[in-house]
C-alpha atoms as a PDB file:
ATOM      1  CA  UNK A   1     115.604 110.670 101.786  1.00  0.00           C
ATOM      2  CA  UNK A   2     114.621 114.308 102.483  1.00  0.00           C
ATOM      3  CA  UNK A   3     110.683 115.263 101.878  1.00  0.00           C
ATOM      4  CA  UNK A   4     108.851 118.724 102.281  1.00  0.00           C
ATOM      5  CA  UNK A   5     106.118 118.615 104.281  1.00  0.00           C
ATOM      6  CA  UNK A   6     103.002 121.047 102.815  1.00  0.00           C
ATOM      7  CA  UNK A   7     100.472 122.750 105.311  1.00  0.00           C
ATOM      8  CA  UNK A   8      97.863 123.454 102.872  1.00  0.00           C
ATOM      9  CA  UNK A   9      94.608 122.904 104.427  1.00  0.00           C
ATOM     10  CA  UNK A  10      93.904 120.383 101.979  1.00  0.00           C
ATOM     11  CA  UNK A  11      96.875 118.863 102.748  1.00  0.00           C
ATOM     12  CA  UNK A  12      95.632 118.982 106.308  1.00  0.00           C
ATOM     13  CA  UNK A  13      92.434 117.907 105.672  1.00  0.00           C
ATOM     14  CA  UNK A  14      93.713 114.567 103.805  1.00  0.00           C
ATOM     15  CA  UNK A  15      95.991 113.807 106.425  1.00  0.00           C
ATOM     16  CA  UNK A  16      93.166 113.681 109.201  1.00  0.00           C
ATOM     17  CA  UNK A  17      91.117 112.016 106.800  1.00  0.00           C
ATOM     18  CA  UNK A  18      94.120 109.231 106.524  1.00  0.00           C
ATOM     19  CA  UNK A  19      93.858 108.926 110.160  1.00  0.00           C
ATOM     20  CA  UNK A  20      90.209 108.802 110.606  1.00  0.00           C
ATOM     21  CA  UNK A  21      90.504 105.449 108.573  1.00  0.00           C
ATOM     22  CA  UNK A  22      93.883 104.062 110.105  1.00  0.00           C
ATOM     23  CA  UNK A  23      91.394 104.583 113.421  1.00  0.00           C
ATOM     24  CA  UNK A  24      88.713 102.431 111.727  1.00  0.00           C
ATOM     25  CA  UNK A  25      90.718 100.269 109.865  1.00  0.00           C
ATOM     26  CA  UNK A  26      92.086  99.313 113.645  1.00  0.00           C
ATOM     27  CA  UNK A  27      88.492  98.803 114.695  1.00  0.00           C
ATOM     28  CA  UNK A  28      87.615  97.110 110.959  1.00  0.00           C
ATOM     29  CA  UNK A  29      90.582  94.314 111.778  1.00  0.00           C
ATOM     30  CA  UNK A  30      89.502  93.540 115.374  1.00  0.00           C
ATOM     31  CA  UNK A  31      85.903  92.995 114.401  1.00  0.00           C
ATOM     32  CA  UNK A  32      86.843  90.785 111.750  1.00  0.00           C
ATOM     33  CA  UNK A  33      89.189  89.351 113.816  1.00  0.00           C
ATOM     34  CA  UNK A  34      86.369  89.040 116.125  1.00  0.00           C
ATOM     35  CA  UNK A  35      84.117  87.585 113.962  1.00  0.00           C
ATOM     36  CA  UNK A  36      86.065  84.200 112.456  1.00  0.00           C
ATOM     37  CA  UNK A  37      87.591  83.362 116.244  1.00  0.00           C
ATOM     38  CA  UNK A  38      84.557  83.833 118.386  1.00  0.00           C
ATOM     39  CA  UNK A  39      80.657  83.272 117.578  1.00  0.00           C
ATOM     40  CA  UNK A  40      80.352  85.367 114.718  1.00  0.00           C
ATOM     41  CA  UNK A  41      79.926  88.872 114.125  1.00  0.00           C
ATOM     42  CA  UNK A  42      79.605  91.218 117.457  1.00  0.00           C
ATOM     43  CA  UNK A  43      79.557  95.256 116.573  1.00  0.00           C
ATOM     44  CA  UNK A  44      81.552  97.806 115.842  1.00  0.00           C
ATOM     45  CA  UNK A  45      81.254 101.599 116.466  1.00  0.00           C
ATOM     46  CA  UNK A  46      83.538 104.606 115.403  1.00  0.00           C
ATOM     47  CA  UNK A  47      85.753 103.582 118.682  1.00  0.00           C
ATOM     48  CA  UNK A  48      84.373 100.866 120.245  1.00  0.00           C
ATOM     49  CA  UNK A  49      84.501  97.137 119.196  1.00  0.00           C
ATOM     50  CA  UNK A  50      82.563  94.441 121.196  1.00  0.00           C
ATOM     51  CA  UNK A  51      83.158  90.665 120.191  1.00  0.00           C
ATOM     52  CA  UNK A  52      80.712  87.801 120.828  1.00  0.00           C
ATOM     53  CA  UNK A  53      81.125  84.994 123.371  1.00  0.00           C
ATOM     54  CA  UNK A  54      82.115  82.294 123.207  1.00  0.00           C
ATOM     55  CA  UNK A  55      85.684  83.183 121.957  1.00  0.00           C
ATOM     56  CA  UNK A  56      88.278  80.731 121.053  1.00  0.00           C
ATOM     57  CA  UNK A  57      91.274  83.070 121.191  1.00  0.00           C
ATOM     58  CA  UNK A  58      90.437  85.894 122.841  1.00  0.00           C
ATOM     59  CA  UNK A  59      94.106  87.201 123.187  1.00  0.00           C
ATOM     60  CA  UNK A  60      94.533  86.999 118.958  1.00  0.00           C
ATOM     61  CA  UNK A  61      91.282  89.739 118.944  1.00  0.00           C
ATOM     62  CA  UNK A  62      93.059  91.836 121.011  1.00  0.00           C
ATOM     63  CA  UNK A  63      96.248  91.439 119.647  1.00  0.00           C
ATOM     64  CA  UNK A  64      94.993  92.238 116.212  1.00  0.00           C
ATOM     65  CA  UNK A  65      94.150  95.590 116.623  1.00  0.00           C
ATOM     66  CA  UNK A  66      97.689  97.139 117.810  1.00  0.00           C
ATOM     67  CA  UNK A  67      99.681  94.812 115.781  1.00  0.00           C
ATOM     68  CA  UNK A  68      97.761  96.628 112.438  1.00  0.00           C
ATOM     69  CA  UNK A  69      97.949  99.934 114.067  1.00  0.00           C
ATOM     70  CA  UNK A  70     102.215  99.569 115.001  1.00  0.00           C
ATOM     71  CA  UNK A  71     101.979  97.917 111.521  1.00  0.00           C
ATOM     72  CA  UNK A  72     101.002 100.656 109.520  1.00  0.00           C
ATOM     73  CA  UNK A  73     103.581 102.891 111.445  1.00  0.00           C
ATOM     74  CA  UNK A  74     106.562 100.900 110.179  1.00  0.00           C
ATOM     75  CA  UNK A  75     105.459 100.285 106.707  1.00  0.00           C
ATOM     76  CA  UNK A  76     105.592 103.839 106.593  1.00  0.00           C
ATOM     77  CA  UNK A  77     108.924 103.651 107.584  1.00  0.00           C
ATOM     78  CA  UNK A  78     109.751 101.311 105.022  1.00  0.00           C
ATOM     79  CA  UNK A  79     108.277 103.547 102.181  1.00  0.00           C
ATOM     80  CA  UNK A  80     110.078 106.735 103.705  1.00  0.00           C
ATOM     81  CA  UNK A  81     112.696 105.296 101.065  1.00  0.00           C
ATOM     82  CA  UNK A  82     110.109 105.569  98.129  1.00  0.00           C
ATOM     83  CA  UNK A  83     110.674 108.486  95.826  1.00  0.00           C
ATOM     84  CA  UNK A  84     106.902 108.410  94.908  1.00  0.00           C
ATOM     85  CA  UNK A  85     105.615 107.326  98.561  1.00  0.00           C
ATOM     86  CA  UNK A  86     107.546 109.129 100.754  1.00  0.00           C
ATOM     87  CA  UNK A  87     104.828 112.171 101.788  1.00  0.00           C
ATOM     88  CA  UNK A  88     102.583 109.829 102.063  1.00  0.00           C
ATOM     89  CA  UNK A  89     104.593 107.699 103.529  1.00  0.00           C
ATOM     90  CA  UNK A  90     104.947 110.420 106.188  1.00  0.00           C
ATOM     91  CA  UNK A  91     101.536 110.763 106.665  1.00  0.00           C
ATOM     92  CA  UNK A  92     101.167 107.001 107.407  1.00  0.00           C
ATOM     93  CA  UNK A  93     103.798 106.821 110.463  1.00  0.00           C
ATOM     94  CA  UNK A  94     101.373 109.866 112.229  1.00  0.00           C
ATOM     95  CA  UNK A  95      98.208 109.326 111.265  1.00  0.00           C
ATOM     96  CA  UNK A  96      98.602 105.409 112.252  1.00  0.00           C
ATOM     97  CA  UNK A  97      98.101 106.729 115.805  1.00  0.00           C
ATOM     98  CA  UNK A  98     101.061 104.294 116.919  1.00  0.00           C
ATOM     99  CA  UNK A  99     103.225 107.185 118.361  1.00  0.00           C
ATOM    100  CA  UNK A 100      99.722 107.908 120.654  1.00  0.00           C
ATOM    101  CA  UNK A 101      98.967 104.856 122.258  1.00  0.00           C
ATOM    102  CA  UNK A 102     101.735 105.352 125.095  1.00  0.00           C
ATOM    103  CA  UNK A 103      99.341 108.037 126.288  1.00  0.00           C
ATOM    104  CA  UNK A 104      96.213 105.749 126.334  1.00  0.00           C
ATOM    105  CA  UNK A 105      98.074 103.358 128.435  1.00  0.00           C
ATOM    106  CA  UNK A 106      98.964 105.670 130.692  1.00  0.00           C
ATOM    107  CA  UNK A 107      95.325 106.826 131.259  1.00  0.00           C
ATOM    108  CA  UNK A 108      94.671 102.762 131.952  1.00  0.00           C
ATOM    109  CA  UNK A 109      93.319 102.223 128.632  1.00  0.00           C
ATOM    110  CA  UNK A 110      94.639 100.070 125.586  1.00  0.00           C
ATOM    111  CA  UNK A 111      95.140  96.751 124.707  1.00  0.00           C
ATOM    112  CA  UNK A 112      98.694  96.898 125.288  1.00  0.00           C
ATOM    113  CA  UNK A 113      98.108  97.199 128.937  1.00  0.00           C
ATOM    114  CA  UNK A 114      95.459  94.462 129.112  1.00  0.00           C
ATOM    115  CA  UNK A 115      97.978  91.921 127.009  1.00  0.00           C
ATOM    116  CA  UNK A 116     100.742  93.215 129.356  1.00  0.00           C
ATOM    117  CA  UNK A 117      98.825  91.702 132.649  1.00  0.00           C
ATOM    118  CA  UNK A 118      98.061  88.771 130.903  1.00  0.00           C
ATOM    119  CA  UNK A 119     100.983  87.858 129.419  1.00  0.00           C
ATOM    120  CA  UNK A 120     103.998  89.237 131.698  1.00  0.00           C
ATOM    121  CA  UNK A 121     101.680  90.230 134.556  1.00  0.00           C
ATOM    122  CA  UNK A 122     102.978  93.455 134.149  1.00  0.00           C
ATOM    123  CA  UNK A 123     100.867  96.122 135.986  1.00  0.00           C
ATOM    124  CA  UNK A 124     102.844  99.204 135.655  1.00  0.00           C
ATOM    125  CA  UNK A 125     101.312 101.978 133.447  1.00  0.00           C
ATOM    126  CA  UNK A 126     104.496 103.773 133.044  1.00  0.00           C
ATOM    127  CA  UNK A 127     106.195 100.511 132.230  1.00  0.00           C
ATOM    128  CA  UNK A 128     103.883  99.049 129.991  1.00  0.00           C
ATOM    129  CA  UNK A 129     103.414 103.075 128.298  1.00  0.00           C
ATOM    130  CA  UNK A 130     107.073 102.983 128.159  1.00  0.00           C
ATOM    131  CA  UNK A 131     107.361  99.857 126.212  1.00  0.00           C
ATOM    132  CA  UNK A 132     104.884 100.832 123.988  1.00  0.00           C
ATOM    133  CA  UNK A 133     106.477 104.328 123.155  1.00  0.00           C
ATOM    134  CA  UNK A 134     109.538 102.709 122.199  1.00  0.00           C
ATOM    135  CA  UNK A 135     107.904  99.885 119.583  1.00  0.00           C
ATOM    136  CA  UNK A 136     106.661 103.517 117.969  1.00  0.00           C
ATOM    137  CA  UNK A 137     109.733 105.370 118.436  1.00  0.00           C
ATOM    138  CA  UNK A 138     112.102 103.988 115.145  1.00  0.00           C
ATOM    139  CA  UNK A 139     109.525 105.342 112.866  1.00  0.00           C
ATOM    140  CA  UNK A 140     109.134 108.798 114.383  1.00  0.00           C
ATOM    141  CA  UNK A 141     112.848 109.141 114.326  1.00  0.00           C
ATOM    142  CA  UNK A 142     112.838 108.059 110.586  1.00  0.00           C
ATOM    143  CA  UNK A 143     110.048 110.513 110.103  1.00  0.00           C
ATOM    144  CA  UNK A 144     111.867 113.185 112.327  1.00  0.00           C
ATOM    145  CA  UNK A 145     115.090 112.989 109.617  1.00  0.00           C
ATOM    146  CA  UNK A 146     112.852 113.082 106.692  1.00  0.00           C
ATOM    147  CA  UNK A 147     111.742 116.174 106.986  1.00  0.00           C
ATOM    148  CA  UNK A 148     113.371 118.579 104.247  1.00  0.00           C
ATOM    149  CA  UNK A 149     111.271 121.954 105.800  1.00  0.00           C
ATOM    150  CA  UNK A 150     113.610 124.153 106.871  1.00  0.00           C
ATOM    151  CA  UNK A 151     111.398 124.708 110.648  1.00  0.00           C
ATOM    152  CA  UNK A 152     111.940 121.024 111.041  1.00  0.00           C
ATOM    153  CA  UNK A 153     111.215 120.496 114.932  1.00  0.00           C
ATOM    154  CA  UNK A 154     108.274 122.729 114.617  1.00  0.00           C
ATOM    155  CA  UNK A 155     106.732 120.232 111.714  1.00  0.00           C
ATOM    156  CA  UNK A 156     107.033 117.332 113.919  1.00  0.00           C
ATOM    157  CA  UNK A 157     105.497 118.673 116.164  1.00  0.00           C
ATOM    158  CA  UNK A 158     102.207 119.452 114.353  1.00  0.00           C
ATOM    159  CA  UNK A 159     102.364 116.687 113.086  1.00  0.00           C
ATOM    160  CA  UNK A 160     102.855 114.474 116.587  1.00  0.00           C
ATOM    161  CA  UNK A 161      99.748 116.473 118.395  1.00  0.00           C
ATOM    162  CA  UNK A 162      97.813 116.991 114.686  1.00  0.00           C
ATOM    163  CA  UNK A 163      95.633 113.733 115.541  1.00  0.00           C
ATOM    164  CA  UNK A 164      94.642 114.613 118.975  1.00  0.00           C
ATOM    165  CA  UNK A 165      91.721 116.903 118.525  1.00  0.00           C
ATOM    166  CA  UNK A 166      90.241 113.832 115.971  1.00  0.00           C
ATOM    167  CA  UNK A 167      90.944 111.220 118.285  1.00  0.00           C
ATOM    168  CA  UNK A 168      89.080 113.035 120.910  1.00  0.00           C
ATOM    169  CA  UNK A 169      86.338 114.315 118.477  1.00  0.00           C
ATOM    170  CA  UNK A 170      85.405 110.759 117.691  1.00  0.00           C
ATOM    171  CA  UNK A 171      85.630 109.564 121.460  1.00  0.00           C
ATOM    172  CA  UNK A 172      83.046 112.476 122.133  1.00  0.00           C
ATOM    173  CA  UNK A 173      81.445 111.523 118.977  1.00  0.00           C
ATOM    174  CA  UNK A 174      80.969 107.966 119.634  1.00  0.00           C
ATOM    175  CA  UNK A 175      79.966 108.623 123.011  1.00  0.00           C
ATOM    176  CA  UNK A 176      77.323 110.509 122.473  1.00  0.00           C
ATOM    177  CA  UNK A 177      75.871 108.567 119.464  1.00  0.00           C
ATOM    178  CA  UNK A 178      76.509 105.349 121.275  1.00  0.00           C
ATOM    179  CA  UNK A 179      76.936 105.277 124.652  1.00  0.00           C
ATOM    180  CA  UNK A 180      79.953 104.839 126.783  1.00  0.00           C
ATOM    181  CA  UNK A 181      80.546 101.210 125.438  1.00  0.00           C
ATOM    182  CA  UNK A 182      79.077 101.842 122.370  1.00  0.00           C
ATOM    183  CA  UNK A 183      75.714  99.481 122.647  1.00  0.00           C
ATOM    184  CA  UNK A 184      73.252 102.053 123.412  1.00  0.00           C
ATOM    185  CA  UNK A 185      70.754 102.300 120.338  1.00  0.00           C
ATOM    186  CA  UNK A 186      72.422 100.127 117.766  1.00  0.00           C
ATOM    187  CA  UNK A 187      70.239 100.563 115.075  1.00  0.00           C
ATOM    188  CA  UNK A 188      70.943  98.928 111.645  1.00  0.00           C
ATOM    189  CA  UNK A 189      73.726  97.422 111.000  1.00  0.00           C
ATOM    190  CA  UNK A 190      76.035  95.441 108.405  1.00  0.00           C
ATOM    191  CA  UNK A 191      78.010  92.658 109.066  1.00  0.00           C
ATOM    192  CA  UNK A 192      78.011  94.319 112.552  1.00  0.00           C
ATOM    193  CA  UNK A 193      79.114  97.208 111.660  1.00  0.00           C
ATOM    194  CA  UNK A 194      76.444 100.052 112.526  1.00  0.00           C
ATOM    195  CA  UNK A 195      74.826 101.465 109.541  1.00  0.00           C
ATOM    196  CA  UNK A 196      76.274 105.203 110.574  1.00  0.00           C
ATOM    197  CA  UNK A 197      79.526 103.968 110.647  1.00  0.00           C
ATOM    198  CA  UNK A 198      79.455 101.566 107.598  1.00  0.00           C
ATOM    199  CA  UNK A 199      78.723 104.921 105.500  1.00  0.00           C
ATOM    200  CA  UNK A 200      81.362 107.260 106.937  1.00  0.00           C
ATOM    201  CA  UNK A 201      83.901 104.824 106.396  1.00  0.00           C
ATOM    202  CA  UNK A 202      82.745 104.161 102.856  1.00  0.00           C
ATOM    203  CA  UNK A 203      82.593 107.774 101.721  1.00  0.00           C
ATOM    204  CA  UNK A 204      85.748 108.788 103.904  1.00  0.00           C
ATOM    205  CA  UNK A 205      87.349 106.067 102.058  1.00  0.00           C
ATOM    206  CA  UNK A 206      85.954 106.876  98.516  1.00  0.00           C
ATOM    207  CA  UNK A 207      87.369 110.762  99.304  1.00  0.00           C
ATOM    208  CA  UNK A 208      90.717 109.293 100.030  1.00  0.00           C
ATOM    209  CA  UNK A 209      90.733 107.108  96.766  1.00  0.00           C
ATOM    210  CA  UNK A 210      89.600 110.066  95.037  1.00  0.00           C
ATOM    211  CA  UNK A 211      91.608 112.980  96.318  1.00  0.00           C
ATOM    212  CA  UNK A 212      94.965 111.185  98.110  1.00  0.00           C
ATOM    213  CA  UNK A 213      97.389 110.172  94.875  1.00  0.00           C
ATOM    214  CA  UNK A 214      96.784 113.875  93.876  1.00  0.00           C
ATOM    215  CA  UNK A 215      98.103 115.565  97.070  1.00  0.00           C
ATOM    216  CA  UNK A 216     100.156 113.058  98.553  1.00  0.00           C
ATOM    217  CA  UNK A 217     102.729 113.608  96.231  1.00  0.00           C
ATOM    218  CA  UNK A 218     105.764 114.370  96.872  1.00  0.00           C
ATOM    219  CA  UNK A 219     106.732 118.942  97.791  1.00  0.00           C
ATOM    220  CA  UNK A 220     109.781 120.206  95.755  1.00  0.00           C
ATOM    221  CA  UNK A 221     112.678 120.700  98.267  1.00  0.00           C
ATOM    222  CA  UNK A 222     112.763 124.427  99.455  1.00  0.00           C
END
């Protein structure tokens, strides 16, 4: 099922603000995560999430946090097939960050890489990058053959490289508020969640409630 993809700014705008929370709701899950398998609450920053010891599972935590993020990418595929999801279905597979994480794991980053050793004892980057590019690959095709704009490839990809200037603007963002691993100056907080970061998600989140079923509707075909 064919859908036009707008680039109206506020179309834009939404769609970054979409990923900002698929970001956090990726932290959100491993801290909770965190939080009933080891000794309670630890913290969480805009990128960063540290659990406490003792842990009980330790591999669950960090399995959590991928398994939402490829989840979100595939029930976008799934709602591709929606009449009244399918832009914002759209907007889920790429702003779910899923079709990104190959290129953390090639950097040596990600929890695919750690699980990888653990499990497998798999050291490769390029392997393990390689593996994870192809768990995100059926719903960027799916996305790919959605796409009723008549400058299809050039769509894609905006909207494959559309997430990289956020995802480094909260790296740089985090960093410098928090630290490197996020523990420098942790101020208030609630359930662990720093009080800066508690807020931003909540009004981000109130925007998206407020704003999203407006725009994400589906374009008339051109």
């Amino acid at each position: 099922m064919k859908v036009k993809i707008p680039s109206r700014p506020v179309h834009i705008a939404l769609f970054l603000l979409l990923a900002f929370l698929c970001y956090q709701v990726h932290q959100l899950t491993r801290h909770l995560v965190g939080a009933v398998l080891c000794a309670g609450f630890g913290t969480m920053t805009f990128t960063v999430t540290t659990t406490r010891e003792p842990c009980v599972f330790p591999t669950l935590v960090i399995l959590s946090g991928p398994l939402l993020t490829y989840g979100l990418a595939w029930l976008g595929m799934g709602l591709l097939r929606s009449p009244k999801y399918k832009l914002f279905a759209y907007a889920l597979i790429f702003a779910s960050f899923a079709h990104l994480r190959f290129i953390q794991t090639l950097t040596g980053r990600g929890d695919e890489l750690l699980l990888a050793k653990q499990w497998f004892g798999i050291r490769s980057q390029p392997l393990v990058a390689l593996l994870v590019f192809l768990i995100s690959l059926p719903p960027i095709i799916a996305a790919f053959r959605a796409i009723a704009n008549q400058r299809r490839t050039l769509i894609f990809i905006c909207s494959w490289v559309l997430p990289l200037p956020l995802l480094f603007a909260m790296l740089f963002g985090n960093q410098l508020l928090f630290g490197a691993n996020g523990t420098n100056s942790p101020g208030s907080s609630v359930l662990g969640i720093l009080l800066i970061v508690f807020i931003t998600n909540l009004l981000a989140s109130v925007m998206l409630i407020m704003f999203g079923p407006r725009y994400f509707r589906p374009q008339p075909e051109e």
